[in-house]
Protein backbone atom coordinates (compact mmCIF):
# COMPACT_ATOMS: atom_id res chain seq x y z
CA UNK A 1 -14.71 -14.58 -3.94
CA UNK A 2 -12.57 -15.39 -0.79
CA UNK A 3 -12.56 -13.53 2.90
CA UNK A 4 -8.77 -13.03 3.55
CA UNK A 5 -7.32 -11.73 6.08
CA UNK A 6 -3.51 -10.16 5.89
CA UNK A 7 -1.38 -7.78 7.78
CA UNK A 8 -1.63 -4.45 5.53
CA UNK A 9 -0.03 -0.83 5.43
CA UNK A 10 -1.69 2.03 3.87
CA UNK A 11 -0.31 3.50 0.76
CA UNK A 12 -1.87 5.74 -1.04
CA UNK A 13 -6.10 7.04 -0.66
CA UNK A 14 -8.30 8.71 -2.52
CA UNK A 15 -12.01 9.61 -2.46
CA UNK A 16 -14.70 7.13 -4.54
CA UNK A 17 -17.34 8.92 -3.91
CA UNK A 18 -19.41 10.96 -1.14
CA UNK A 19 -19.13 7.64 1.23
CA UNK A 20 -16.60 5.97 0.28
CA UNK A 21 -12.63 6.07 -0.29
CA UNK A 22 -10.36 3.67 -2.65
CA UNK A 23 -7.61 2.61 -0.81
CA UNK A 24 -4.16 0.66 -2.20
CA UNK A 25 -2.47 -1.38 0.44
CA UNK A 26 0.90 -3.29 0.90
CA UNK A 27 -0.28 -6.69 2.17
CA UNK A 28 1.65 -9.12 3.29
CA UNK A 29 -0.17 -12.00 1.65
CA UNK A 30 -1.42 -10.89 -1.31
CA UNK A 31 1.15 -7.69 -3.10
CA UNK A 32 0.09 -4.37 -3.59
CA UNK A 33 -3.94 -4.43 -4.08
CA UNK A 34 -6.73 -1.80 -4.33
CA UNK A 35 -9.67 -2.07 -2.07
CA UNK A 36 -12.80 0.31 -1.94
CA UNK A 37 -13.80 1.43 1.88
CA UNK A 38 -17.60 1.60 1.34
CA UNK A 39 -18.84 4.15 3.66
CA UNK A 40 -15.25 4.98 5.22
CA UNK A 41 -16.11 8.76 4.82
CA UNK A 42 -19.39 8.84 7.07
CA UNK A 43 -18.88 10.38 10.65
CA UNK A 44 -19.89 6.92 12.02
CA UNK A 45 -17.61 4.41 9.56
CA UNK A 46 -16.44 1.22 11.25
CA UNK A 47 -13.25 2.18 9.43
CA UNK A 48 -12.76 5.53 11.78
CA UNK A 49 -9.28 7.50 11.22
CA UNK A 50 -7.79 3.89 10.71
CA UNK A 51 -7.40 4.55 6.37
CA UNK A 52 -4.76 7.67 6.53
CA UNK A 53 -1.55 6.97 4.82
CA UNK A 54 1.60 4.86 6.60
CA UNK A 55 -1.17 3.19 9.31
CA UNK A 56 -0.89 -0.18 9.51
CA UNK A 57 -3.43 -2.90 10.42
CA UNK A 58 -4.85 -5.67 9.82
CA UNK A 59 -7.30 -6.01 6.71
CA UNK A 60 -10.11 -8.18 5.37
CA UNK A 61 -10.25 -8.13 1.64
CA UNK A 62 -13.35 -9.73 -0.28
CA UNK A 63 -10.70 -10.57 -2.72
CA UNK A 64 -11.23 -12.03 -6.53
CA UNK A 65 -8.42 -12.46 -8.52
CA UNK A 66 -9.95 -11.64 -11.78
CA UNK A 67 -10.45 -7.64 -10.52
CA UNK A 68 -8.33 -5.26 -9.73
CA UNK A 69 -10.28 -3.27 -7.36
CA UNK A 70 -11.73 -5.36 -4.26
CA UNK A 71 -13.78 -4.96 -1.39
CA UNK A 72 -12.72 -3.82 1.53
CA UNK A 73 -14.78 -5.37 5.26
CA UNK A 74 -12.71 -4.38 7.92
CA UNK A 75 -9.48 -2.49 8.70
CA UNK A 76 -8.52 -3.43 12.65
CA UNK A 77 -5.95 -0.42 12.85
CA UNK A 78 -2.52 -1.58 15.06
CA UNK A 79 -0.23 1.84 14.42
CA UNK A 80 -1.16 4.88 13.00
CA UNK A 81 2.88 5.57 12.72
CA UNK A 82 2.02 9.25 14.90
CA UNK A 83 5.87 9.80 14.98
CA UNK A 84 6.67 9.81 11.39
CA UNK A 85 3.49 12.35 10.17
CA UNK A 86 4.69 14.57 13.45
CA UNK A 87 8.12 15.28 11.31
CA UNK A 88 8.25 16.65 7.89
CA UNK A 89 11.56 14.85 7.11
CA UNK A 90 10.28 11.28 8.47
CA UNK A 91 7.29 11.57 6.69
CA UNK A 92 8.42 12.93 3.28
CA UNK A 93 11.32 9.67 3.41
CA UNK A 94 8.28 7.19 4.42
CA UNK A 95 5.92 8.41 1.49
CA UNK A 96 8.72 8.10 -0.68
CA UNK A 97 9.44 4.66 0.51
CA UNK A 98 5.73 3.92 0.20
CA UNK A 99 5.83 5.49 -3.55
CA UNK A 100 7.83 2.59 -4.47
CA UNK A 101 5.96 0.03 -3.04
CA UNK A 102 3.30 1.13 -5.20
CA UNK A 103 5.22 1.68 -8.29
CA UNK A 104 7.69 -1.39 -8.13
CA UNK A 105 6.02 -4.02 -5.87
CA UNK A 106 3.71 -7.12 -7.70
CA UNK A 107 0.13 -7.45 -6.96
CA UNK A 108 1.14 -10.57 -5.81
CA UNK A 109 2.30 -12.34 -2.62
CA UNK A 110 6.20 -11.26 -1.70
CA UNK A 111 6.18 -11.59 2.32
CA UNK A 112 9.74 -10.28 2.17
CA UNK A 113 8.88 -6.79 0.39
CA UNK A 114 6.28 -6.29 3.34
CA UNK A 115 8.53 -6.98 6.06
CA UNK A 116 11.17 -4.82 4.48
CA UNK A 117 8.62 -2.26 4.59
CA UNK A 118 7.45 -2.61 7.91
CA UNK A 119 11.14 -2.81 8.97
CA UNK A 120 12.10 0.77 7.17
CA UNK A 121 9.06 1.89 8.56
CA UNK A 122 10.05 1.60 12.20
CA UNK A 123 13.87 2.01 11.68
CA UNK A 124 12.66 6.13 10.61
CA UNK A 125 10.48 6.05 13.34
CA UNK A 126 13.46 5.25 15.67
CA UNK A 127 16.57 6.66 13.91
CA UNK A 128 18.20 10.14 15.62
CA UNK A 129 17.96 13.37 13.73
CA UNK A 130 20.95 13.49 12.44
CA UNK A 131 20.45 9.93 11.12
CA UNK A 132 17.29 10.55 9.20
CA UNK A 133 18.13 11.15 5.92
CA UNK A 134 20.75 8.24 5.73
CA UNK A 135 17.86 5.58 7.70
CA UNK A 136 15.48 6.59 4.23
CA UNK A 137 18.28 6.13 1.97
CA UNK A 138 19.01 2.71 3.21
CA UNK A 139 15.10 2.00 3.94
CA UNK A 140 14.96 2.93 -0.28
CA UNK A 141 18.19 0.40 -1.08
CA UNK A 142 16.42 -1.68 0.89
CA UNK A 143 13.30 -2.06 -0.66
CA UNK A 144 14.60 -1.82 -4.18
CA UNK A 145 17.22 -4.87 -3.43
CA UNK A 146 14.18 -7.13 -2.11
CA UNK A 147 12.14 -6.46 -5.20
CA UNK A 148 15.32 -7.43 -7.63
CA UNK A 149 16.68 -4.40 -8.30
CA UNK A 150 19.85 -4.29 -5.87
CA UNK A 151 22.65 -2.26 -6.61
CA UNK A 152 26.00 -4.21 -7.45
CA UNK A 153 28.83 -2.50 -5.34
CA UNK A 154 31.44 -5.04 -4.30
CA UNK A 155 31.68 -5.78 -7.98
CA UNK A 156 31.66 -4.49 -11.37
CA UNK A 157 27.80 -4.57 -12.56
CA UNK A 158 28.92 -5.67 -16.27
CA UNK A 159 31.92 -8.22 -15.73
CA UNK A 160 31.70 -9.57 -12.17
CA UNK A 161 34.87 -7.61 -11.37
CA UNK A 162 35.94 -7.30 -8.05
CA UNK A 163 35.98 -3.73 -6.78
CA UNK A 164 38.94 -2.35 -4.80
CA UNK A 165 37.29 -1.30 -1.73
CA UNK A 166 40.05 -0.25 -0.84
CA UNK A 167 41.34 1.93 -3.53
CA UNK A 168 41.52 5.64 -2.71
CA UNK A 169 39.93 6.44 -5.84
CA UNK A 170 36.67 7.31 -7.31
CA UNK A 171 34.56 4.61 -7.89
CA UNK A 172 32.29 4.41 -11.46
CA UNK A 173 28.68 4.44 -10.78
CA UNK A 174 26.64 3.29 -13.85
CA UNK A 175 22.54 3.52 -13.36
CA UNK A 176 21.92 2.15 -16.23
CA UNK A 177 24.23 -1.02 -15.63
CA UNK A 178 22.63 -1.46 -12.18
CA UNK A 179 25.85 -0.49 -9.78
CA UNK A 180 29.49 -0.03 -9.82
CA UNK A 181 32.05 -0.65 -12.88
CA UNK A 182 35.95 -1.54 -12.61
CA UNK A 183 38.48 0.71 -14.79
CA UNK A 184 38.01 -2.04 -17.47
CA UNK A 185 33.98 -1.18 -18.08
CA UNK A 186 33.98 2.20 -17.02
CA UNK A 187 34.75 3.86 -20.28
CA UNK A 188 32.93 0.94 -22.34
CA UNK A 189 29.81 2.33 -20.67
CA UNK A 190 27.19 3.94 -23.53
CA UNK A 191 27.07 6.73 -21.21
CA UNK A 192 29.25 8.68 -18.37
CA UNK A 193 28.62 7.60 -15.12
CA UNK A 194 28.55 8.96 -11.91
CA UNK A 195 32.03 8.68 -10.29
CA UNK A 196 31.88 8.30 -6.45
CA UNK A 197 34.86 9.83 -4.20
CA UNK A 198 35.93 7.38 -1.66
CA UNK A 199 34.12 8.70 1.25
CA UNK A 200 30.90 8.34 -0.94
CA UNK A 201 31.32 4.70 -1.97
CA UNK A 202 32.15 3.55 1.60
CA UNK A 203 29.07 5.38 2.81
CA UNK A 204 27.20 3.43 -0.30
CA UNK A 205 28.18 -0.01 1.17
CA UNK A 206 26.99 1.01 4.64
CA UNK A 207 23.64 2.06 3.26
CA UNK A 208 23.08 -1.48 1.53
CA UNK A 209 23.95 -2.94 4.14
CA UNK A 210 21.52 -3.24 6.97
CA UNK A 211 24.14 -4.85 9.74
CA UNK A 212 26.68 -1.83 9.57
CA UNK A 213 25.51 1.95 11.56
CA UNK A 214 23.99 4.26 9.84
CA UNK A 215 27.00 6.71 8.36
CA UNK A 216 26.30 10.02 9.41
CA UNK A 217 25.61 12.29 6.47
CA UNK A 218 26.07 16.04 6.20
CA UNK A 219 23.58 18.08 3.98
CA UNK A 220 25.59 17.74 1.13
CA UNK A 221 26.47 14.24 0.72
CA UNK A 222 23.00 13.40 1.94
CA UNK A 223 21.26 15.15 -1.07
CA UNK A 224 24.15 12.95 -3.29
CA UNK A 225 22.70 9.74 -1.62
CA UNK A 226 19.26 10.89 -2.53
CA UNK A 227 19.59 12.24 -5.67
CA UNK A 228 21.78 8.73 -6.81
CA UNK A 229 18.73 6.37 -5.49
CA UNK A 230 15.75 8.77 -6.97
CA UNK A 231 17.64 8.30 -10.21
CA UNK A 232 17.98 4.73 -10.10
CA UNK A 233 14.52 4.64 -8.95
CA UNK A 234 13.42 6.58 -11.92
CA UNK A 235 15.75 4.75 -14.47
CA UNK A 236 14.69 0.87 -13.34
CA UNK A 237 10.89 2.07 -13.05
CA UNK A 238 10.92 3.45 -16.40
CA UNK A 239 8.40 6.22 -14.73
CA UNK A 240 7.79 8.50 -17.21
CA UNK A 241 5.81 11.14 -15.09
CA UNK A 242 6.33 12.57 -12.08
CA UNK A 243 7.35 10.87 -8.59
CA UNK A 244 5.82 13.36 -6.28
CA UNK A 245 6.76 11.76 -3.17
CA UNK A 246 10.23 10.77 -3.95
CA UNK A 247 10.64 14.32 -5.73
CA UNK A 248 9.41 16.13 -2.99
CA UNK A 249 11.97 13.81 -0.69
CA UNK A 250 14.85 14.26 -2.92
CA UNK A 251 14.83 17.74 -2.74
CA UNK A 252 13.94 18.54 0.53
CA UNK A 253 11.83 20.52 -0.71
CA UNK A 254 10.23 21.90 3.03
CA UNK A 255 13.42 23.30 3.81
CA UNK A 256 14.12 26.68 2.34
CA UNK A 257 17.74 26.46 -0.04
CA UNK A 258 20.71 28.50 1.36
CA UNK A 259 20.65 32.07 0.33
CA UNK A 260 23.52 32.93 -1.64
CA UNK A 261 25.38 35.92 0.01
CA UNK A 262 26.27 38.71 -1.34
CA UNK A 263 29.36 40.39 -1.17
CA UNK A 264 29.75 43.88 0.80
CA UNK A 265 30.78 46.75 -1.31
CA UNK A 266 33.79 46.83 1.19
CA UNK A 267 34.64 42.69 -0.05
């Protein structure tokens, strides 16, 4: 068994037993892992309010790497991330971003899926309110391309096609394929895909790519964005059961839908 010590990020807690919590963190040197917190739930724990979902510290695992559940000796908190928890629509776009670290990320070193993390992490912190929803889009692209599961845009995802980025027409979106298809594939695909207006495809490149702004998204094409990465979350995880966090994110679901009006007797 080896003390090491690794720049971590809380994702996900649950209780172990009257004591003590289970905890799964994103480390930086050693993947995704599971830790128990002995004694983390007594009014006195050395661990205080550091273990609560999105902190971020610095942890000392008693690590083995025949288990799958270590021990957890210290959590030296650095950011408890106050500003995303204090807004709903921060917070729901972090836990989903911190769902698929959990689902999709190895239990094995990947520096480079941390710092992505950490990056998407502070980039909602700092993004305006209008820009919210399109900085956890992109912080999802993000995440997914660093694992190996980027989206193909400037060309076709089955024949290395270029796409007309140009073109003033919609673009084929295939899931399945893993990104865009030219006219050629398009109707070879073994399903209909997703065709993306202009506006929509443009705003697709921007989100994949982390030097251009942010586009600003109304309420409509924002829930597109998030509905087209949940699904390719969904599709390339092969999840079977419910995403809670990345449902509850792709839905929106703390902001009451529209009411549908209804017409006057005089309309």
């Amino acid at each position: 068994m080896a003390l090491v010590t690794t720049p971590a990020i809380v994702l996900q807690t649950y209780r172990y037993s009257e004591t003590s919590k289970v905890v799964r963190l994103a480390t930086r040197d050693l993947g995704v892992q599971s830790a128990i917190a002995k004694g983390a739930l007594r009014p006195k724990s050395r661990f205080g309010a550091g273990l609560e979902l999105l902190s971020e510290g610095t942890a000392q695992l008693y690590f083995r790497e025949t288990r799958e559940l270590h021990t957890l000796g210290a959590f030296d908190l650095v950011n408890l991330r106050r500003e995303l928890a204090a807004d709903v629509g921060r917070f729901a776009g972090a836990t989903a971003l911190t769902e698929v670290m959990l689902k999709m990320a190895p239990p094995a070193p990947l520096a480079a899926a941390y710092d992505t993390l950490t990056d998407a992490l502070d980039a909602l912190e700092l993004a305006p309110p209008d820009r919210v929803d399109a900085a956890a889009v992109r912080a999802v692209w993000s995440l997914l391309a660093v694992l190996g599961f980027e989206p193909s845009l400037a060309r076709c995802a089955r024949d290395g096609a270029a796409i007309d980025q140009a073109a003033n027409e919609p673009v084929p979106f295939s899931v399945a394929d893993g990104g865009a298809l030219c006219a050629r594939c398009a109707p070879a695909a073994g399903h209909a895909p997703s065709r993306l207006p202009p506006r929509a495809y443009r705003d697709l490149l921007a989100l994949n790519d982390p030097r251009a702004d942010l586009p600003l998204l109304d309420r409509p094409h924002a829930a597109a964005h998030r509905r087209l990465v949940a699904r390719f979350v969904r599709y390339h995880l092969g999840e079977a059961g419910p995403l809670s966090a990345l449902d509850f994110w792709e839905r929106h679901a703390w902001v009451p839908p529209t009411p549908t009006p209804i017409p006057s007797a005089a309309s």
